[in-house]
C-alpha atoms as a PDB file:
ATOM      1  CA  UNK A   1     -13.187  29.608  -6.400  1.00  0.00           C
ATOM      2  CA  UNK A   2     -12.353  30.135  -2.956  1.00  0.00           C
ATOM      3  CA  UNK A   3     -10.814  26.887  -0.908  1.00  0.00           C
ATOM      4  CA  UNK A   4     -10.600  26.809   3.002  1.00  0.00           C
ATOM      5  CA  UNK A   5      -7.618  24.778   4.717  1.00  0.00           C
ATOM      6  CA  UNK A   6      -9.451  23.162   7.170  1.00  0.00           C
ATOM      7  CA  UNK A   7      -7.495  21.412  10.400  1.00  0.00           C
ATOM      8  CA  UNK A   8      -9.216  18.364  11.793  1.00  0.00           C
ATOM      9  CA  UNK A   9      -8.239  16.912  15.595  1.00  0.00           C
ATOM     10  CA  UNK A  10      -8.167  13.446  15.941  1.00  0.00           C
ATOM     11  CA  UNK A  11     -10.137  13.187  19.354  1.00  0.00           C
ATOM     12  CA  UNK A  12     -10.944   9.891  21.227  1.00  0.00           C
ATOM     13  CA  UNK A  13     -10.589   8.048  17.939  1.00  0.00           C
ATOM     14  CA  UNK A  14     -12.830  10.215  16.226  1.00  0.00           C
ATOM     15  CA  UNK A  15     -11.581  13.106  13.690  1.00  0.00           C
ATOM     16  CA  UNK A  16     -13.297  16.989  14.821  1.00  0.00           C
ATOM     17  CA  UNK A  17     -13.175  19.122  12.673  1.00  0.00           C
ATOM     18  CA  UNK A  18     -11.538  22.279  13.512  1.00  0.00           C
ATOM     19  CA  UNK A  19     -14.390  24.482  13.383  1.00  0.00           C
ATOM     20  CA  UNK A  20     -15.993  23.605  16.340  1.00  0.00           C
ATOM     21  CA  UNK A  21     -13.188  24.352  18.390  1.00  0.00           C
ATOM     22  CA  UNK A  22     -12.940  28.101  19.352  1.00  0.00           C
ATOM     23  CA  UNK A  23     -10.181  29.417  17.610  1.00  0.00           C
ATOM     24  CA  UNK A  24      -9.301  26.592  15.089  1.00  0.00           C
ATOM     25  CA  UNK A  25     -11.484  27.838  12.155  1.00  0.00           C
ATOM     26  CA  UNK A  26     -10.950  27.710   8.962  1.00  0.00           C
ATOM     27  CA  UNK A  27      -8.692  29.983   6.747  1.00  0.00           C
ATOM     28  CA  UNK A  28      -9.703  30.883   3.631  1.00  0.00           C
ATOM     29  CA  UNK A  29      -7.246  30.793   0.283  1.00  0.00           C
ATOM     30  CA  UNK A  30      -8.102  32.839  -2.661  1.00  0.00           C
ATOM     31  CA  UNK A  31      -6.963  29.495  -5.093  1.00  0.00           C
ATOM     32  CA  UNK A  32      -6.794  25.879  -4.231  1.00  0.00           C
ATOM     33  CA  UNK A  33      -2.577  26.465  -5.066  1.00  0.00           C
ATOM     34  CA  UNK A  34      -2.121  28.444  -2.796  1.00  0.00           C
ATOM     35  CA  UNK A  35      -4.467  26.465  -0.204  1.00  0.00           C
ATOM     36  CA  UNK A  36      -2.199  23.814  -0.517  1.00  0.00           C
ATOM     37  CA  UNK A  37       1.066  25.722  -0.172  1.00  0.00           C
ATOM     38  CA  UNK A  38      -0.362  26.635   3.288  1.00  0.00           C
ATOM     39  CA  UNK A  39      -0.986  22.982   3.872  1.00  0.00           C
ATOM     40  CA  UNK A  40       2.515  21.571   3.377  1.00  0.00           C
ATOM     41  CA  UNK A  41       3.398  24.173   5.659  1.00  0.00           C
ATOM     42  CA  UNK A  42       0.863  23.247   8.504  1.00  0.00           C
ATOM     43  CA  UNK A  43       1.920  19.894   7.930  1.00  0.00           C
ATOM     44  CA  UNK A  44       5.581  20.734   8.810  1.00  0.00           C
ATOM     45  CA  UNK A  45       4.965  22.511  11.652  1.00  0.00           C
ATOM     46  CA  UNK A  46       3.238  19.302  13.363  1.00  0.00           C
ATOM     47  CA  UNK A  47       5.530  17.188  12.337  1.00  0.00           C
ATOM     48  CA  UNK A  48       8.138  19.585  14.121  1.00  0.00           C
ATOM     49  CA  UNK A  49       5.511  19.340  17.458  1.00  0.00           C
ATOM     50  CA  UNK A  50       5.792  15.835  17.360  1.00  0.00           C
ATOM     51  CA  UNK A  51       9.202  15.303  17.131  1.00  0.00           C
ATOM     52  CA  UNK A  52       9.298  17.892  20.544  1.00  0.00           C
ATOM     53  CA  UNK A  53       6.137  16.826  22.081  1.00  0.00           C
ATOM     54  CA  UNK A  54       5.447  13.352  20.625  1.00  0.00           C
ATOM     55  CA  UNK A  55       1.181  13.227  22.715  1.00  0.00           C
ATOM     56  CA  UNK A  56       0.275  16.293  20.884  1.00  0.00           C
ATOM     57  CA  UNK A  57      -3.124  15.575  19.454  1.00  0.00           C
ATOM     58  CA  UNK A  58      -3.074  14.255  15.992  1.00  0.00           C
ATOM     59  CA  UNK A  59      -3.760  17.039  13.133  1.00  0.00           C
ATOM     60  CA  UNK A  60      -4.668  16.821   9.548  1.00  0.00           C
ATOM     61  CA  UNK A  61      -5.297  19.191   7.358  1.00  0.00           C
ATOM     62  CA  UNK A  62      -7.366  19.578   4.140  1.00  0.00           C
ATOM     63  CA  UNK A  63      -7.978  21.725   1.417  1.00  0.00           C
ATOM     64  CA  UNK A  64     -11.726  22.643   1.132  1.00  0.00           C
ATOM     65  CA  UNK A  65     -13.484  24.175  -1.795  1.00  0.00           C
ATOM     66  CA  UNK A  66     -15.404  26.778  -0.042  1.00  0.00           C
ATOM     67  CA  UNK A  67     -19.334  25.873  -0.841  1.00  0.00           C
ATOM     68  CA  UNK A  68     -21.280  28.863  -1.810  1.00  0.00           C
ATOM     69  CA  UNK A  69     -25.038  29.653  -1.781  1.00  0.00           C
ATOM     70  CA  UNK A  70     -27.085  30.118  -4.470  1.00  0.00           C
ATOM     71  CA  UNK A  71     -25.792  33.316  -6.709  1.00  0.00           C
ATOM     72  CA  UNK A  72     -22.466  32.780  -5.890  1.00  0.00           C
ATOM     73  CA  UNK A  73     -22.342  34.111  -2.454  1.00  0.00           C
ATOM     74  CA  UNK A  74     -21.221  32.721   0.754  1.00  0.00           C
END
């Protein structure tokens, strides 16, 4: 099963996902291991932006099983 790392933006108190921002969609991972190794990463990296730039917009990111149709497809 395929699992997307999604990013969510916390916006005016509410979380967006990143999806419907252009350019913030979500990366698929061929296992949900290596989904979450990207995730740690991600998470890193903005906690590196806010140590520089402390009003950077809130990000969290999640680990998604990818939801197929019916037949398996996408």
């Amino acid at each position: 099963m395929e699992y997307l790392l999604v990013v969510y933006f916390l916006m005016s108190g509410v979380w967006v996902r990143g999806d419907e921002l252009d350019g913030w969609g979500a990366i698929p991972y061929p296992t949900e291991a290596a989904c979450l190794e990207r995730k740690v990463r991600a998470e890193e990296i903005q906690a590196d932006l806010k140590r520089v730039a402390p009003r950077a917009l809130e990000k969290r990111y999640v680990c998604e099983p990818r939801e197929t149709g019916p037949g398996g497809s996408g």
